[in-house]
Structure formats: structure tokens, C-alpha cells
C-alpha atoms as a PDB file:
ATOM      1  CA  UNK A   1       7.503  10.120 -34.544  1.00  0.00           C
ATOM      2  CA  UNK A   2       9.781   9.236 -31.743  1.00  0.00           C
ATOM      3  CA  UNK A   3      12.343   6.713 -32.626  1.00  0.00           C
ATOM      4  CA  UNK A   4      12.636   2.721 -31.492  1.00  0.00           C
ATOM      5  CA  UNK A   5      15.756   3.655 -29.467  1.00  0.00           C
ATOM      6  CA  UNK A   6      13.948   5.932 -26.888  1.00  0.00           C
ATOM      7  CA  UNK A   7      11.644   2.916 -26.210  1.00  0.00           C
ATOM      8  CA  UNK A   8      14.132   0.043 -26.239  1.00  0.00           C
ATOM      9  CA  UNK A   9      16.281   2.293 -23.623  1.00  0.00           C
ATOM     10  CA  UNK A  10      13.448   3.502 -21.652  1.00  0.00           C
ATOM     11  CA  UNK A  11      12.577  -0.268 -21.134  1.00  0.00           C
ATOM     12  CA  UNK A  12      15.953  -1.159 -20.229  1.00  0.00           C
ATOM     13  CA  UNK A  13      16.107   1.372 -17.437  1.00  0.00           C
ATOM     14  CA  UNK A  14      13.196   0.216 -16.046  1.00  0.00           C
ATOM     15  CA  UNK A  15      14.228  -3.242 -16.067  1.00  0.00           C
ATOM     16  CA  UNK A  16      17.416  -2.500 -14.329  1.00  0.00           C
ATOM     17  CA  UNK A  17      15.627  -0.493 -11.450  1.00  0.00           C
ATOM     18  CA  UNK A  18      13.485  -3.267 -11.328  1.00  0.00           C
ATOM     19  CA  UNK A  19      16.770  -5.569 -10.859  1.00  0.00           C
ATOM     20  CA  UNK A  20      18.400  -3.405  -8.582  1.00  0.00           C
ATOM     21  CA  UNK A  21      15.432  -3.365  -6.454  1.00  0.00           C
ATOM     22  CA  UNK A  22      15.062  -7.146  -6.497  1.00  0.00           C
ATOM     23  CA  UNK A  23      18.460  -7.817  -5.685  1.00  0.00           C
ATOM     24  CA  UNK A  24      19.065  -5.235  -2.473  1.00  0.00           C
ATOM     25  CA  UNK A  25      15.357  -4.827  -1.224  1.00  0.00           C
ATOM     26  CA  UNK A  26      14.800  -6.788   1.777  1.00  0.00           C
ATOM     27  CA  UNK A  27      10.973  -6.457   1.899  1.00  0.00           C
ATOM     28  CA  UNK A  28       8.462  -8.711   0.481  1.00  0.00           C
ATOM     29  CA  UNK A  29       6.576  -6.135  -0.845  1.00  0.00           C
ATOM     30  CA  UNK A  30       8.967  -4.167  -2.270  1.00  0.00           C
ATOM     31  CA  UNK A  31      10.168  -7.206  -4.162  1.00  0.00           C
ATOM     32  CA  UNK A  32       7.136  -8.332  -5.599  1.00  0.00           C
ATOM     33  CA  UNK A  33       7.028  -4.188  -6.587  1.00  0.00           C
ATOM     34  CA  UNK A  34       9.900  -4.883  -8.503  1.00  0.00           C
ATOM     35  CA  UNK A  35       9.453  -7.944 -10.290  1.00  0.00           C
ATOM     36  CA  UNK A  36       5.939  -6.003 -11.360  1.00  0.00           C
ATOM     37  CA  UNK A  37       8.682  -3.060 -13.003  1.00  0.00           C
ATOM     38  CA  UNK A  38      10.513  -5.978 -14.807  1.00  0.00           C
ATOM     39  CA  UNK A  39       7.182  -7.414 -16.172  1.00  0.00           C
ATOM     40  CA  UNK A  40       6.344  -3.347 -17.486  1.00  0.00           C
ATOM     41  CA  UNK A  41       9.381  -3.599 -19.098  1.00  0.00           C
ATOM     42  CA  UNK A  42       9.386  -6.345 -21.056  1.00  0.00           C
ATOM     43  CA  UNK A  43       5.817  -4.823 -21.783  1.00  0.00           C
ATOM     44  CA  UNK A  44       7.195  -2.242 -23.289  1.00  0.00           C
ATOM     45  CA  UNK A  45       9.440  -4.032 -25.518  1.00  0.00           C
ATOM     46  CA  UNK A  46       6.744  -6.211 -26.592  1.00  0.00           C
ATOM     47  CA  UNK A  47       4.358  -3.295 -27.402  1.00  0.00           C
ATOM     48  CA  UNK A  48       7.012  -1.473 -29.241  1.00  0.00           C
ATOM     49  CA  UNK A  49       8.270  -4.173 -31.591  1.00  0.00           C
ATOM     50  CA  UNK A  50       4.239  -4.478 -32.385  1.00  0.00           C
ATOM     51  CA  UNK A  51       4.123  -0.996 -33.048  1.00  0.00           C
ATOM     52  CA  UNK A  52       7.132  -1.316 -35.373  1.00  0.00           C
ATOM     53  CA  UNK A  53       6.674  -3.984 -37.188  1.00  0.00           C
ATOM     54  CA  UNK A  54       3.158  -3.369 -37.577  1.00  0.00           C
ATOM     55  CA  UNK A  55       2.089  -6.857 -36.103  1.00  0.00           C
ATOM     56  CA  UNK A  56      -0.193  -7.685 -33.243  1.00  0.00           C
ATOM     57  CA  UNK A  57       1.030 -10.814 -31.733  1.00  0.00           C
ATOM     58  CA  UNK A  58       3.335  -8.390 -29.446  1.00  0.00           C
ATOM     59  CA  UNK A  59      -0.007  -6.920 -27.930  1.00  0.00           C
ATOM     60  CA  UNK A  60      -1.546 -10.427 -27.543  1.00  0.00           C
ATOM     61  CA  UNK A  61       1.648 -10.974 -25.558  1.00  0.00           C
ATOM     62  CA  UNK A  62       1.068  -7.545 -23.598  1.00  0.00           C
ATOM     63  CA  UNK A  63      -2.004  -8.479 -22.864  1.00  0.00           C
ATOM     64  CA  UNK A  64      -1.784 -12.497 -21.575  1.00  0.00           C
ATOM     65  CA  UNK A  65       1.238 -11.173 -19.379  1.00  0.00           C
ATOM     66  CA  UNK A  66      -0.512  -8.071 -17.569  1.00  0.00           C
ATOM     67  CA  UNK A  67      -3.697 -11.036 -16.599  1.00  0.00           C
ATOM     68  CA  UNK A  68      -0.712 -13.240 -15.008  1.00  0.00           C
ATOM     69  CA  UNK A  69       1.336 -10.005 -13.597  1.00  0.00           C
ATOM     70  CA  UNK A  70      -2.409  -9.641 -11.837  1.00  0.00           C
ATOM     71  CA  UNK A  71      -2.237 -13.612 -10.329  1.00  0.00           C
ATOM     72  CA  UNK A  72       1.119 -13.094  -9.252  1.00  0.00           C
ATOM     73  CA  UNK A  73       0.384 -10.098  -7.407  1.00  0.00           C
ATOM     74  CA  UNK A  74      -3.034 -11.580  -5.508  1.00  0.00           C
ATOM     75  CA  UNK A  75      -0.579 -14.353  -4.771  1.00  0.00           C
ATOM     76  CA  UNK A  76       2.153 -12.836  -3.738  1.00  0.00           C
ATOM     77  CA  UNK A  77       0.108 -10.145  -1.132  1.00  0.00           C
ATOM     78  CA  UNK A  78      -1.542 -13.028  -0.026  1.00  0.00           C
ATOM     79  CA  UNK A  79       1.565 -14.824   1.030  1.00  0.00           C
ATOM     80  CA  UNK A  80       3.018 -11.463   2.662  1.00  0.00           C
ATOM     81  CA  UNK A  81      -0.394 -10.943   4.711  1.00  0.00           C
ATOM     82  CA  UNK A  82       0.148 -14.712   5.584  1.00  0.00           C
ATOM     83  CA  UNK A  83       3.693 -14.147   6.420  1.00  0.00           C
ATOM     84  CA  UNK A  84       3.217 -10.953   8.743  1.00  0.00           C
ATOM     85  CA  UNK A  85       0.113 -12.824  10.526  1.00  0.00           C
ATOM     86  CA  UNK A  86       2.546 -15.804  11.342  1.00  0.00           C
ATOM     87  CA  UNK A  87       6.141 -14.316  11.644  1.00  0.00           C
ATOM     88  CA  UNK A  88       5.440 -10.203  12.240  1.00  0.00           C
ATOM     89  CA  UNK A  89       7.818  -9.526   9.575  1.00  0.00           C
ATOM     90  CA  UNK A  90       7.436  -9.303   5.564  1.00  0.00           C
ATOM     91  CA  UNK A  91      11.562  -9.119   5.479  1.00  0.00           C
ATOM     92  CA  UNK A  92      12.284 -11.926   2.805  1.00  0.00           C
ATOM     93  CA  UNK A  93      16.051 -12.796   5.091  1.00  0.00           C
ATOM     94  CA  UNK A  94      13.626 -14.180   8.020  1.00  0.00           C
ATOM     95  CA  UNK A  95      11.222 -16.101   5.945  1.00  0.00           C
ATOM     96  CA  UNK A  96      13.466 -18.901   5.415  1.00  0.00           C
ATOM     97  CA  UNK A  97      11.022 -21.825   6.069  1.00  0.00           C
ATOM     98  CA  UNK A  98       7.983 -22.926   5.139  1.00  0.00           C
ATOM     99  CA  UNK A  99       6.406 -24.122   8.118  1.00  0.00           C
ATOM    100  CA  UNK A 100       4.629 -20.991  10.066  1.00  0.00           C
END
């Protein structure tokens, strides 16, 4: 059985890729990538502490954050389309108002 540390640091990793990305990534899309990494990771945590402690309210969690993940991202590519029909660019810098 592999222990709770593996998970608990595998998760942390991803959430500070996911942070990294967020903070020096100038594209929309690669933002929204990594906010989608940051979700997975707290995913992970969530799932693992079920698994633990032998409880399912972790998985209920799991599960109700994955269907808004999925809302966030039909949003947020919906905005970026919007954005590159209006402006050309998906750079977040030159989408500093929100009148097109």
C-alpha cells in the first residue's frame, strides 16, 4: 500500500505548477489550464483523505468540484473565443477592460 505522504506531496507539486503557471503565464488559456491543475490537486487531497479515513464525503466533494471545474472551463473558453473575436489577442495584460 503506498503511503499518505506520496499523495499529499504529489498534490502539492501539482498545485504549485499550477501556481507558477497562474502567476507568470500571460495567456488566457494557459491560465484557465492552470487553475484546472490547482482544482486536480485539491482533488487529490480530497480523494485521499476519503481513502484514508475510510469516509465518502471526500468523493462527494471530488465529484461536485470536477461538474463546476467543467462550468468554469465552458465559461472561461467562451470568454477567450469572445476575447480573440473582439481584441485578436487571448494575452490576459491587454484585456484590461470590459467593453469590446
Amino acid at each position: 500500500m503506498i503511503d499518505i505522504a506520496f499523495f499529499l506531496i504529489f498534490a502539492a507539486a501539482l498545485f504549485v505548477i499550477g501556481m507558477y503557471g497562474l502567476l507568470t503565464s500571460k495567456k488566457g488559456l494557459v491560465t484557465l489550464m492552470c487553475i484546472e491543475l490547482m482544482l486536480n490537486a485539491a482533488n487529490i487531497n480530497f480523494i485521499t483523505f476519503a481513502s484514508f479515513s475510510g469516509g465518502t464525503a471526500g468523493q462527494v466533494f471530488v465529484i461536485m468540484t470536477i461538474a463546476v471545474a467543467a462550468a468554469e472551463v465552458a465559461v472561461g473558453i467562451a470568454l477567450m473565443l469572445n476575447a480573440y473575436k473582439t481584441k485578436g489577442t487571448t494575452e490576459v495584460d491587454k484585456l484590461t477592460s470590459m467593453r469590446w
